[in-house]
Protein backbone atom coordinates (compact mmCIF):
# COMPACT_ATOMS: atom_id res chain seq x y z
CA UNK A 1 -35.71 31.56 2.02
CA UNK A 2 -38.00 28.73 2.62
CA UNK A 3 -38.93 27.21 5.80
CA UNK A 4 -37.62 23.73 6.93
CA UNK A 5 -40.30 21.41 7.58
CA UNK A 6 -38.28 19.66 9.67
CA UNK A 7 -38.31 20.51 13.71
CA UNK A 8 -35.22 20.12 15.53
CA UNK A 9 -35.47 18.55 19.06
CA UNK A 10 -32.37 19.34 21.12
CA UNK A 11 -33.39 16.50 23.44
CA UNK A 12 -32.75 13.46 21.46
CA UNK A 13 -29.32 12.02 21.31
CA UNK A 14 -28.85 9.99 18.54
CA UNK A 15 -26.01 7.50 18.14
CA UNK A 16 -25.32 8.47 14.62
CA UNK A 17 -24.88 12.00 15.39
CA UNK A 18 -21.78 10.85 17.99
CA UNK A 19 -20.59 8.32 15.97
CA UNK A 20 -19.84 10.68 12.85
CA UNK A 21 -17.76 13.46 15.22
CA UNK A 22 -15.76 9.84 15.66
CA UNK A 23 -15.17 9.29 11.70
CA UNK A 24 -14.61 12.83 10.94
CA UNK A 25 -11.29 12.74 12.44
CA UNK A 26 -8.51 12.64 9.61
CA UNK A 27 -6.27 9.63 9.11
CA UNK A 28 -2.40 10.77 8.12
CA UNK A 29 0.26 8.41 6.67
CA UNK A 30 4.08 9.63 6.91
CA UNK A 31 5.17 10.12 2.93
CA UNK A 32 8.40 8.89 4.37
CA UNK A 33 7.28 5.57 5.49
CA UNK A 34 5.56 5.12 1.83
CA UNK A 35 8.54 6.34 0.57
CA UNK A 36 10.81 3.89 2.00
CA UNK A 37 8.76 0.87 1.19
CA UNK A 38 8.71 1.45 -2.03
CA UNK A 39 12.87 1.86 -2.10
CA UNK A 40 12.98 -1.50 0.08
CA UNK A 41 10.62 -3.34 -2.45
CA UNK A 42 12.51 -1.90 -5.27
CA UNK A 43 15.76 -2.94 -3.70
CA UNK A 44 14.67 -6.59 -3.24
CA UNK A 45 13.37 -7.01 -6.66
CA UNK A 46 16.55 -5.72 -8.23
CA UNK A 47 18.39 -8.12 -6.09
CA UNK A 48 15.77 -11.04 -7.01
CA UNK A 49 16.21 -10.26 -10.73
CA UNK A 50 20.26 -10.47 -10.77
CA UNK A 51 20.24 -13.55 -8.87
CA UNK A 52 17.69 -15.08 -11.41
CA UNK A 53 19.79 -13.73 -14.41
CA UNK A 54 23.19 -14.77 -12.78
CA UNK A 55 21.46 -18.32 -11.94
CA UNK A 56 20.65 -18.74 -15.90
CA UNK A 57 23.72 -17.56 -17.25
CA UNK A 58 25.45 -20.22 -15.22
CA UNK A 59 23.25 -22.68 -15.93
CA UNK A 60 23.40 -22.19 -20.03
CA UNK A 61 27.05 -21.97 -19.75
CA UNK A 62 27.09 -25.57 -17.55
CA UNK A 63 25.00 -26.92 -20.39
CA UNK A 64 27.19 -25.45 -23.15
CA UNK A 65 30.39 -26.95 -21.07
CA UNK A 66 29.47 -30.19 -20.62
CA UNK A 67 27.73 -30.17 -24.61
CA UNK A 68 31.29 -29.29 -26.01
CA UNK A 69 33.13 -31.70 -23.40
């Protein structure tokens, strides 16, 4: 094994050194929560899509009424 050139003072404090036992700590998300958002969103863009269809049927079948009227 080769020696480190490097010395290692056990005096000196450095701010990076503290700062990185901060970051190391894991960040979790609940699956559940991601779950459910993705239900909710899919939810309201079902409902956005019939309303849009059900608004254009009625609307082609005004202008077909009032065409053959």
């Amino acid at each position: 094994m080769k020696k480190d050139p490097r010395e290692i003072n056990l005096f000196e404090v450095s701010p990076t050194k503290n700062k990185s036992t901060v970051t190391d700590k894991v960040k979790t998300t609940d699956v559940n929560i991601l779950l459910n958002r993705v239900r909710h969103s899919k939810k309201t863009e079902f409902k956005k899509r019939i309303i849009f269809s059900s608004l254009l049927i009625l609307a082609t079948s005004l202008v077909c009424f009032f065409f053959l009227i």
